[in-house]
Protein backbone atom coordinates (compact mmCIF):
# COMPACT_ATOMS: atom_id res chain seq x y z
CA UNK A 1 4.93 0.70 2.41
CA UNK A 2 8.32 -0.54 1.80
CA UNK A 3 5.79 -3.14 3.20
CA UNK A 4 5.92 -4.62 0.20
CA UNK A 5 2.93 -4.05 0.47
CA UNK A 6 5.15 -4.59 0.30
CA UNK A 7 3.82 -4.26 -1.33
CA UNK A 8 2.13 -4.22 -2.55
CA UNK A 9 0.97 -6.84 -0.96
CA UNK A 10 2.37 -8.72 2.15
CA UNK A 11 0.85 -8.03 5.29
CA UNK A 12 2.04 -5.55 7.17
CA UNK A 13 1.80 -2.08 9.24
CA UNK A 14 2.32 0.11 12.35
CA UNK A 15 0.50 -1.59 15.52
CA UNK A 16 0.00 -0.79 18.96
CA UNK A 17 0.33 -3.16 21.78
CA UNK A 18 -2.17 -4.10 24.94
CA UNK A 19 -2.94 -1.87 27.41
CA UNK A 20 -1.97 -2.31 31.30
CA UNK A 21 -3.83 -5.23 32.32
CA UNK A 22 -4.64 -7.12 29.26
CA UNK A 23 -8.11 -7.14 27.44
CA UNK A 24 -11.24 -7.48 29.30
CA UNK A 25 -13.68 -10.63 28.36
CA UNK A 26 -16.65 -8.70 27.60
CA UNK A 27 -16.63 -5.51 25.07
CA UNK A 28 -17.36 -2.44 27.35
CA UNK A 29 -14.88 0.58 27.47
CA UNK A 30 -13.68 1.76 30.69
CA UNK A 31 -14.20 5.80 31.79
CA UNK A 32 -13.24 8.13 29.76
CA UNK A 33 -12.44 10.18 32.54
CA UNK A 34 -10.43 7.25 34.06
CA UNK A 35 -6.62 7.64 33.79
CA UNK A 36 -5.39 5.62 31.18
CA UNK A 37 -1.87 4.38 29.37
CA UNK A 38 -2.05 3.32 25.82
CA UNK A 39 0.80 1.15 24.17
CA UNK A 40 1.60 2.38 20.62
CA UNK A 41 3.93 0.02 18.72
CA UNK A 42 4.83 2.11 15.96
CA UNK A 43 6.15 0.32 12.62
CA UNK A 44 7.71 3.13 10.78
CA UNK A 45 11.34 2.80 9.54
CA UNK A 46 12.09 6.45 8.04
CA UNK A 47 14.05 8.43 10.17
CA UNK A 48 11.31 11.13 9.35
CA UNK A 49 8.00 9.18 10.18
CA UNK A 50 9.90 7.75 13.41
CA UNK A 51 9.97 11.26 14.73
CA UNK A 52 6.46 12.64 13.04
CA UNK A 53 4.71 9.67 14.63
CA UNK A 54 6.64 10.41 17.98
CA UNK A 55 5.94 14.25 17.78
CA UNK A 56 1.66 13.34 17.63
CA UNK A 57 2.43 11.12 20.73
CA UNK A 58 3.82 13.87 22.48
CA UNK A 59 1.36 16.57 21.54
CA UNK A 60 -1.59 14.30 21.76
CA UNK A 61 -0.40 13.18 25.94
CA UNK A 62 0.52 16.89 26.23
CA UNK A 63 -3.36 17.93 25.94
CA UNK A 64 -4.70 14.64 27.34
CA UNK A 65 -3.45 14.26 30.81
CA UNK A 66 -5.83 11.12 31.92
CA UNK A 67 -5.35 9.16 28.04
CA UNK A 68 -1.48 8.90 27.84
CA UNK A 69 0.06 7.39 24.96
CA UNK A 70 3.24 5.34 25.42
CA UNK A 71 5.21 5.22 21.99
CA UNK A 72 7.12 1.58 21.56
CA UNK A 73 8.98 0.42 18.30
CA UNK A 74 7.98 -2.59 16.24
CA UNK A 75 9.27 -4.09 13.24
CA UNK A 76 6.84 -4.82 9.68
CA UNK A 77 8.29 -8.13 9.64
CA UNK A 78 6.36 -10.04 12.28
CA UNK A 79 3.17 -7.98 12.56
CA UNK A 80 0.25 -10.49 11.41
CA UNK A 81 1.79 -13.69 12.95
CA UNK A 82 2.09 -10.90 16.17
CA UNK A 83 -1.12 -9.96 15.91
CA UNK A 84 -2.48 -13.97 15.36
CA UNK A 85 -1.09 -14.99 18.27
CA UNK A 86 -2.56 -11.55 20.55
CA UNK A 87 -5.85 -12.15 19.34
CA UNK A 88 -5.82 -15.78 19.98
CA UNK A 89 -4.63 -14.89 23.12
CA UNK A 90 -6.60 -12.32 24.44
CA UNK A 91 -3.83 -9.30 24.44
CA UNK A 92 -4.08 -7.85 21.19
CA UNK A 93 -3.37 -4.09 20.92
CA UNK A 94 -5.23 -0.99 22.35
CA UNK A 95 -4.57 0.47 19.04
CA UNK A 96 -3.42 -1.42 16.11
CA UNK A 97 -1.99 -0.31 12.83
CA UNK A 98 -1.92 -3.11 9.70
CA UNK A 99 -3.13 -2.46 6.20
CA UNK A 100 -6.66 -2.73 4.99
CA UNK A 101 -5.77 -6.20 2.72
CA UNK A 102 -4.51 -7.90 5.91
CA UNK A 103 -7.35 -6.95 8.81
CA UNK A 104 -10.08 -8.88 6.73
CA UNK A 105 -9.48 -12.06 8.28
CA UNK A 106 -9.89 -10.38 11.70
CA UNK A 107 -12.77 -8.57 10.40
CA UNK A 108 -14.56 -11.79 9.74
CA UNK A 109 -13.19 -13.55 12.89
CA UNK A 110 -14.59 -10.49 15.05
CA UNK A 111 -11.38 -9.44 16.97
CA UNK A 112 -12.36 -6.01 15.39
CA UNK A 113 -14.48 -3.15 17.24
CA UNK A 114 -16.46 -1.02 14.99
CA UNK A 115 -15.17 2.46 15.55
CA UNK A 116 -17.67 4.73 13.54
CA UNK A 117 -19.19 5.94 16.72
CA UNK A 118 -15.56 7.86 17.76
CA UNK A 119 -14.62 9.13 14.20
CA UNK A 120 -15.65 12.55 13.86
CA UNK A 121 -18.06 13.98 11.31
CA UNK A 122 -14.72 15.92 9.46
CA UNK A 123 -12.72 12.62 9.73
CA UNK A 124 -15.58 10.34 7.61
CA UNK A 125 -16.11 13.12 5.21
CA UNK A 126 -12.46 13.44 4.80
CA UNK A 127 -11.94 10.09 3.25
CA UNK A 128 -13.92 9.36 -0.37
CA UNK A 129 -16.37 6.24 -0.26
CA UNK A 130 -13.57 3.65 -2.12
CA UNK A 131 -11.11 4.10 0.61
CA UNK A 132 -13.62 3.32 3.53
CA UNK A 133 -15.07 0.61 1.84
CA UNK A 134 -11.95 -1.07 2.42
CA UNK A 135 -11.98 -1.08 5.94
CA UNK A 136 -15.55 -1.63 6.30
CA UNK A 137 -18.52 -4.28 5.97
CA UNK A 138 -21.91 -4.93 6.86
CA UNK A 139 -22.26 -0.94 8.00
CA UNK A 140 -19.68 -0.94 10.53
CA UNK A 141 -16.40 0.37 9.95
CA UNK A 142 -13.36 -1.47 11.69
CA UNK A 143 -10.33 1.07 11.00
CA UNK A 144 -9.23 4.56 9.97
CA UNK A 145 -7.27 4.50 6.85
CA UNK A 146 -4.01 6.15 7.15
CA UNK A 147 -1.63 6.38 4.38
CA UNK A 148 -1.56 4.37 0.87
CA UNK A 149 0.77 3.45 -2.03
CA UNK A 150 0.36 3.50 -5.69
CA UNK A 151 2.87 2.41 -8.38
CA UNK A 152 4.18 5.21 -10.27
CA UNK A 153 6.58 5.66 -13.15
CA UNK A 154 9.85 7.07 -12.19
CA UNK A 155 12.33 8.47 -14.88
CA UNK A 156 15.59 9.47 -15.57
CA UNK A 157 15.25 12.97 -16.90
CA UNK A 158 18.39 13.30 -18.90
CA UNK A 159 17.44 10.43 -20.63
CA UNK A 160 14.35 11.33 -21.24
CA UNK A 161 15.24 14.80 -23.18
CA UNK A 162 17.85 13.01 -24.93
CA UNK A 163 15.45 10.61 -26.46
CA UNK A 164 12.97 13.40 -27.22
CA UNK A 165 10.58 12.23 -24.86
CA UNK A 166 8.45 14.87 -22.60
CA UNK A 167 5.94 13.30 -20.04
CA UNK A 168 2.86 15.77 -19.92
CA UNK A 169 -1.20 15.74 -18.94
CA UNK A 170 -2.92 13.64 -15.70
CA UNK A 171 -1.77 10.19 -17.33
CA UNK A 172 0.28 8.38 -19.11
CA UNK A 173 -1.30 5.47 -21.26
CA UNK A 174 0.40 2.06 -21.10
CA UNK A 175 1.05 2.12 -24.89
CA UNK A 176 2.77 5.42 -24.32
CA UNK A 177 5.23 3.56 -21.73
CA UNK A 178 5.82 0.80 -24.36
CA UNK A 179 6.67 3.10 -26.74
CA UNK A 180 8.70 5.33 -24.90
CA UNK A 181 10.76 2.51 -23.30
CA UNK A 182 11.47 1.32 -26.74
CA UNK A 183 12.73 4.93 -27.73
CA UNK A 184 15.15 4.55 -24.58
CA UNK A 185 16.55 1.18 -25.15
CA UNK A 186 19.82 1.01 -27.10
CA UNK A 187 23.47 0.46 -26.44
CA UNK A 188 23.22 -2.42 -24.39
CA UNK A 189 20.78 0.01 -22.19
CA UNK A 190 17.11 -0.84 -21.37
CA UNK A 191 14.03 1.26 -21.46
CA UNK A 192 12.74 -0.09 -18.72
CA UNK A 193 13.52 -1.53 -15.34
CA UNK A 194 10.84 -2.92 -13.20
CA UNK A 195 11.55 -5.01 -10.06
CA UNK A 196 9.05 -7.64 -10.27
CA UNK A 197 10.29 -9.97 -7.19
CA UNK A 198 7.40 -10.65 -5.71
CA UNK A 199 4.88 -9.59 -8.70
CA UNK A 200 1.08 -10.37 -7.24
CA UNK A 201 0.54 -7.09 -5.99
CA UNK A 202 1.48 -4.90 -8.46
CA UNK A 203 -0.37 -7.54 -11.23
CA UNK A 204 -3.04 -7.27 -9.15
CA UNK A 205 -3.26 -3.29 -7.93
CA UNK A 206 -2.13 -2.49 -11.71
CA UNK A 207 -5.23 -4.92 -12.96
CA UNK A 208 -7.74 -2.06 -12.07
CA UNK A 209 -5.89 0.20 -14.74
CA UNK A 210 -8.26 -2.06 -16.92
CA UNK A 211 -10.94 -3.38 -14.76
CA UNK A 212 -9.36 -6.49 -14.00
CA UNK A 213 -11.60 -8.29 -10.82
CA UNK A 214 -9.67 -11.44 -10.43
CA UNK A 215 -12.55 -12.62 -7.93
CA UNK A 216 -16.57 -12.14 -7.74
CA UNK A 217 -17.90 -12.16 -4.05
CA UNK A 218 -16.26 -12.06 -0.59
CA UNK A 219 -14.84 -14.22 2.20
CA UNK A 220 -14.28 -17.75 1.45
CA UNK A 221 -17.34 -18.15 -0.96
CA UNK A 222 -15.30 -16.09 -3.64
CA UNK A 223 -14.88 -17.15 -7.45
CA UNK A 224 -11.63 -16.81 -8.84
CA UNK A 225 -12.28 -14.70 -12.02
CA UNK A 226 -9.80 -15.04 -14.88
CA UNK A 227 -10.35 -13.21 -17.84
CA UNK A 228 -9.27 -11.06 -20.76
CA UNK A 229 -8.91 -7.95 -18.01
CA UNK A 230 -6.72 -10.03 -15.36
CA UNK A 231 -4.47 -11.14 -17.97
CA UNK A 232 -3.53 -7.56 -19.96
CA UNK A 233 -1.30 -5.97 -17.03
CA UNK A 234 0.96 -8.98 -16.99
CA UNK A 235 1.15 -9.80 -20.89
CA UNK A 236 2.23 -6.15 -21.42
CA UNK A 237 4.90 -6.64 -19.35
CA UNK A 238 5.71 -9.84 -21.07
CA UNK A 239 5.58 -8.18 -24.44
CA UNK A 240 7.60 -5.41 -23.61
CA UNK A 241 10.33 -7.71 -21.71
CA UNK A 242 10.34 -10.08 -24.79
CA UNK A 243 9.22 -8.32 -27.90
CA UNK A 244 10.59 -5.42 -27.74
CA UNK A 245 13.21 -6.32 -25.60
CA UNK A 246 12.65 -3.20 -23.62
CA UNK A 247 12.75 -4.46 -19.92
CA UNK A 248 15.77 -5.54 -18.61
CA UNK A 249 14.56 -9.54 -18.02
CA UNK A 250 17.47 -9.37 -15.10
CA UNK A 251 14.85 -7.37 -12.98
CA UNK A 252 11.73 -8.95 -13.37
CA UNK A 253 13.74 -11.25 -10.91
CA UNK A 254 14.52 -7.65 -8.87
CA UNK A 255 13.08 -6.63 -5.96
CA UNK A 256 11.93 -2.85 -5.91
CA UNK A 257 15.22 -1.12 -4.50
CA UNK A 258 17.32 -3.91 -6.25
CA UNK A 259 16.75 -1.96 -9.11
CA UNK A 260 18.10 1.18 -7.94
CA UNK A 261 21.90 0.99 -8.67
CA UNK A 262 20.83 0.44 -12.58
CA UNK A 263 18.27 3.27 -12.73
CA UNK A 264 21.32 5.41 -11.91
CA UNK A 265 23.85 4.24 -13.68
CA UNK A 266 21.97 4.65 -16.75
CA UNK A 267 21.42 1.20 -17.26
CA UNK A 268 17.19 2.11 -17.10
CA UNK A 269 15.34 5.13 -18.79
CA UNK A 270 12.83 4.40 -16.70
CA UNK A 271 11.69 2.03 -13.58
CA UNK A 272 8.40 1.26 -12.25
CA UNK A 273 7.67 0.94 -8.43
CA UNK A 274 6.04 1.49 -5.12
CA UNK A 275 5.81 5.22 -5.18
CA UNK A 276 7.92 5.12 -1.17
CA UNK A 277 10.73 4.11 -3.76
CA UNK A 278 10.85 8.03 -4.17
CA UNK A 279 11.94 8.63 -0.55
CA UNK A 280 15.19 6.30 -1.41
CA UNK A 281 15.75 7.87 -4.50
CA UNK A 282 15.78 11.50 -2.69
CA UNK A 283 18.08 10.12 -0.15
CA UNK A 284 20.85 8.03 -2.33
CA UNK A 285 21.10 8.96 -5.08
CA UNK A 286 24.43 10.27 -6.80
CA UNK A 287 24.85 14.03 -6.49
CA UNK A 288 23.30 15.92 -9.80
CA UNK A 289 21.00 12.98 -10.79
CA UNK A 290 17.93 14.12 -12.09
CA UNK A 291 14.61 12.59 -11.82
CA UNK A 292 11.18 13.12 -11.88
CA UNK A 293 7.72 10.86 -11.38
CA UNK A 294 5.63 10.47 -14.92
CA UNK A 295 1.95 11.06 -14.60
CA UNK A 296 -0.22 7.55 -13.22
CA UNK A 297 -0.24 4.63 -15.87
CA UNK A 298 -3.63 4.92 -17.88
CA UNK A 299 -5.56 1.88 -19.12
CA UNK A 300 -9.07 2.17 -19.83
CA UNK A 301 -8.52 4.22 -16.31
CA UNK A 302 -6.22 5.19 -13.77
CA UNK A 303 -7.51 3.20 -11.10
CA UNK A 304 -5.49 1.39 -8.57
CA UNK A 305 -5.98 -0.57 -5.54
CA UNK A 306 -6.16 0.91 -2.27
CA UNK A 307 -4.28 -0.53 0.38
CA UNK A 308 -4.11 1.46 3.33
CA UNK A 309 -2.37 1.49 6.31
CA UNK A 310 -5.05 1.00 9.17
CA UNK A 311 -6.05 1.99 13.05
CA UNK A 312 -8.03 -0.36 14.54
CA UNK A 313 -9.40 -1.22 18.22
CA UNK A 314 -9.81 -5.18 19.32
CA UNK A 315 -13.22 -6.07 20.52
CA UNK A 316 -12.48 -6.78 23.05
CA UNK A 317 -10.37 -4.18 24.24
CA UNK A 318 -10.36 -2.13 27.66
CA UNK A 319 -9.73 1.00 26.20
CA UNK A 320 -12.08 0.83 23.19
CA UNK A 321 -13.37 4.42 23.35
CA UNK A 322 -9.64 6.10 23.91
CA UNK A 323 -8.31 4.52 21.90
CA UNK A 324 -10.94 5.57 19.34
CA UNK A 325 -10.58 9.15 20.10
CA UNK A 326 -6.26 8.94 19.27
CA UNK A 327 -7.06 7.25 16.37
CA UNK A 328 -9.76 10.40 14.81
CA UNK A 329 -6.77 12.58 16.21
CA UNK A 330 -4.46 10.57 14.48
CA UNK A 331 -6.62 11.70 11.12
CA UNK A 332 -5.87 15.38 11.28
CA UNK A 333 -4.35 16.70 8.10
CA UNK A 334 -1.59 17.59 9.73
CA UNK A 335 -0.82 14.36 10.76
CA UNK A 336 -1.29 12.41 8.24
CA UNK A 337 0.43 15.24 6.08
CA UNK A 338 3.60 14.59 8.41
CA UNK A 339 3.95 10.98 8.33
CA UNK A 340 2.63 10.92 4.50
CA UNK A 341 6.07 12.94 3.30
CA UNK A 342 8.13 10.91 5.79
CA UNK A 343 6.76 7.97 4.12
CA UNK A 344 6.68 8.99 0.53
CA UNK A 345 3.39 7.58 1.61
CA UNK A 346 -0.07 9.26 0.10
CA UNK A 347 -2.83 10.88 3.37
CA UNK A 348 -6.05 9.36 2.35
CA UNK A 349 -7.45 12.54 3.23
CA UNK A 350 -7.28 15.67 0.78
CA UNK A 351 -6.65 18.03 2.75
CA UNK A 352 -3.65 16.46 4.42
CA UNK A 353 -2.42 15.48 0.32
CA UNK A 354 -2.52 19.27 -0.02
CA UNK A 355 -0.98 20.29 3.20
CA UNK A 356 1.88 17.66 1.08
CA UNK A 357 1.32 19.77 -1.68
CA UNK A 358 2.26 23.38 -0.41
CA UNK A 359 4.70 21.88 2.02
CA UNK A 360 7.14 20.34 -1.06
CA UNK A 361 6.15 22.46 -3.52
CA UNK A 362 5.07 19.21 -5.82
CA UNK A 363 8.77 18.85 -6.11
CA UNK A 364 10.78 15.39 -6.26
CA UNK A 365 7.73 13.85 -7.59
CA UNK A 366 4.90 14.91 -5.30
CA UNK A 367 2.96 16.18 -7.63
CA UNK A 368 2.29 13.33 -9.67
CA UNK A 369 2.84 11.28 -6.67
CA UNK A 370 -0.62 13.10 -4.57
CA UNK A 371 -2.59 12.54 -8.32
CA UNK A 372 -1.88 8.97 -8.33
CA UNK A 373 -4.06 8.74 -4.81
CA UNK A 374 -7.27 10.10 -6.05
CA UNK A 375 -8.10 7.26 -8.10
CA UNK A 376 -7.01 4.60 -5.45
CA UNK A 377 -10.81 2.80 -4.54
CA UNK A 378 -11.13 -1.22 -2.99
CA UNK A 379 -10.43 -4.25 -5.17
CA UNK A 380 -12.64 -7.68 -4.93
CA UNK A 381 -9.42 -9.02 -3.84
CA UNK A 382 -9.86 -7.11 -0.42
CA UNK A 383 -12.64 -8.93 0.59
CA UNK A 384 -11.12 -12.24 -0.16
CA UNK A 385 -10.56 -14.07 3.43
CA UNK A 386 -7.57 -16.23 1.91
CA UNK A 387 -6.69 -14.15 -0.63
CA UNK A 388 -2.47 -14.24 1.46
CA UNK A 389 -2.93 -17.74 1.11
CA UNK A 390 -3.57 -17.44 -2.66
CA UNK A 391 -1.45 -14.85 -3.69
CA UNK A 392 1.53 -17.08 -1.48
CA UNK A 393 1.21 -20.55 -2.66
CA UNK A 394 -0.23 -19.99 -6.66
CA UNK A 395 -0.43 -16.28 -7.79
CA UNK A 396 3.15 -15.63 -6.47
CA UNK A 397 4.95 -18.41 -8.26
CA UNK A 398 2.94 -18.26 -11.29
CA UNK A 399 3.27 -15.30 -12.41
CA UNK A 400 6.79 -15.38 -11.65
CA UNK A 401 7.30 -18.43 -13.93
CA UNK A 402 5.16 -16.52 -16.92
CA UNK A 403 7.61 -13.23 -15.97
CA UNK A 404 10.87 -15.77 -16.87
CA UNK A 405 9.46 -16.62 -20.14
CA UNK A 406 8.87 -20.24 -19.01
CA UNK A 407 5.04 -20.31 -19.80
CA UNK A 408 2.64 -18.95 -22.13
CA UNK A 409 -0.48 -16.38 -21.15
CA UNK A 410 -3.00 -19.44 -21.13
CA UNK A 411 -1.27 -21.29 -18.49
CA UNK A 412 -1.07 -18.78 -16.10
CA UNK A 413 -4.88 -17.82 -16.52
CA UNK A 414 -5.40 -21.59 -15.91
CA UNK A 415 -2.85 -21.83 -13.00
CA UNK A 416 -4.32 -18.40 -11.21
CA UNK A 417 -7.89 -20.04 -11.64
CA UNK A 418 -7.23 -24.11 -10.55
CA UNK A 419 -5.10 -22.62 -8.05
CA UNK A 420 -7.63 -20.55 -6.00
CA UNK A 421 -9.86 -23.39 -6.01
CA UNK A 422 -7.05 -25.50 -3.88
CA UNK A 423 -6.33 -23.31 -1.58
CA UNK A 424 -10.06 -22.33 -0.85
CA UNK A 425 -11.13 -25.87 0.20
């Protein structure tokens, strides 16, 4: 999700535009053996997903005469304020694609259909229990979860065996990134480089490596929970940038792919990002650069928030039941297998993460890449109706002053906490 969810965690994803004729005013779903035409505004930006997604358009419309799907691109950029003003004006989508953290608002507003009854028996057991708790409440589940992103360790491998340093086993522990960035810094070169931007989600998605919460209960009668566990991810990152002098302090100010041209020239051992940042890196790269992707980062777990890309319905759609039927063809494994590698994205399904798997060979990453997925399970944050609002206006800015060095741990515990409580009013 160069979404940065982009990251991880702005709202974002692929959507799908109104059907001929607008939205109807009550809930019901025309014939399935009527004729139909179903606008899909696709959001993808790789060359590769652009013509996977476009390939199950054509296959699906070649085997279902009277539901045709018209394929029309979109851009990440202006999906939620798109999708704000569709609902609010009756001609939201037939089919719409966003990510799990953003469609909780319309969840709660009820511009959502629940889609269980079209999702096949194979499609629900496909998907473990974390991932489709993000996308569901009360019972009823509002989307199919697509694709996800974790954060992964990428390294320079030269650098690596010239420091001595071989990443093995299912995980690498954050003291063993400390350490090993420290081994890697010298010369004027860093151990680390880690393009912290825009910093809430990966503090936040990270956080679960220790069981960080950072709220208790859902919607707007959340508490803002600021502990011990909310605070480790980013004073690690502090301590390495500042005591050890490991990160590069330049990049904390970095975004993701600003880091890039550093990681190499040398300039970083290692970097730490979205794990799409893999698909650049395959792309761009100078010739004979070698790289690989470190096992997941390992606190008391390897847990990480799930974020997934989404398919829902409006409620008040025409098309309710057709469109519910692309979307459990949409979840085939190999469909989520082809848009997954296009994406450098990981299928929340397992058998499209091994159709990945045998398809690549594990190489440029994938292996470690797939392992990072099946530990991604819902955050409290997810079910936090102004958790944008928060993350925009307080997290965002705070922990971007406590990244520069220009605050201590305590004030940005205090300045997450106060801050939740202004912009929940």
């Amino acid at each position: 999700m160069k979404k940065v969810m982009t990251a991880l965690l702005a709202a974002g994803a692929l959507v799908t535009l109104a059907a001929c004729g607008g939205n109807s005013s009550n809930n019901s779903s025309s014939s399935s053996t009527e004729k139909v035409t179903l606008k899909f505004q696709s959001l993808a930006f790789q060359k590769t997903t652009v013509a996977a997604t476009k390939k199950i358009v054509d296959d699906w419309n070649a085997n279902n005469p009277n539901i045709q799907v018209e394929y029309v691109q979109g851009s990440w950029d202006s999906v939620h304020d798109q999708l704000v003003t569709q609902f609010q004006g009756g001609t939201a989508p037939d089919i719409i694609h966003d990510e799990s953290a953003d469609i909780t608002g319309f969840v709660n507003q009820g511009y959502l259909a629940d889609i269980s009854q079209y999702l096949s028996k194979e499609t629900k057991d496909a998907v473990s229990q974390g991932v489709w708790d993000t996308v569901s409440k009360d019972g009823k589940v509002y989307a199919a979860p697509t694709l996800m992103q974790s954060y992964v360790v990428l390294a320079n491998s030269n650098l690596l065996k010239q420091a001595g340093i071989t990443a093995t086993g299912d995980s690498l522990t954050w003291d063993a990134l400390a350490a090993d960035a420290k081994k890697l810094t010298a010369g004027g070169k860093y151990g680390l480089g880690w393009g912290l931007k825009s910093p809430t989600a990966t503090m936040l998605n990270l956080g679960l490596n220790f069981d960080a919460k950072y709220f208790d209960g859902s919607g707007t009668a959340a508490k803002a929970t600021i502990g011990d566990a909310e605070l480790e991810v980013p004073k690690r990152i502090h301590a390495m940038a500042y005591d050890d002098k490991s990160i590069d302090p330049t990049s904390l100010t970095q975004s993701g792919s600003d880091v890039l041209p550093g990681f190499y020239a040398g300039k970083y051992g290692m970097i730490v990002a979205g794990n799409y940042v893999a698909q650049q890196i395959a792309e761009e790269a100078p010739k004979g650069f070698q790289w690989e992707v470190l096992p997941p980062l390992k606190g008391t777990s390897t847990k990480q928030a799930a974020n997934p890309q989404t398919l829902s319905v409006p409620a008040e759609g025409k098309h309710i039941e057709q469109s519910g039927k692309f979307i459990d063809y949409f979840m085939k494994a190999e469909n989520l297998a082809a848009v997954g590698q296009g994406d450098w994205l990981i299928p929340t399904t397992q058998a499209a993460r091994d159709a990945i798997q045998k398809a690549t060979g594990g190489k440029n990453g994938w292996t470690q890449t797939l392992a990072s997925g099946t530990e991604l399970t819902k955050a409290p944050f997810q079910s936090v109706e102004n958790y944008p609002k928060w993350k925009d206006q307080i997290a965002t800015p705070a922990f971007q002053e406590f990244l520069a060095n220009k605050t201590d741990l305590a004030a940005l515990g205090k300045k997450l906490s106060d801050g939740w409580g202004q912009v929940n009013n």
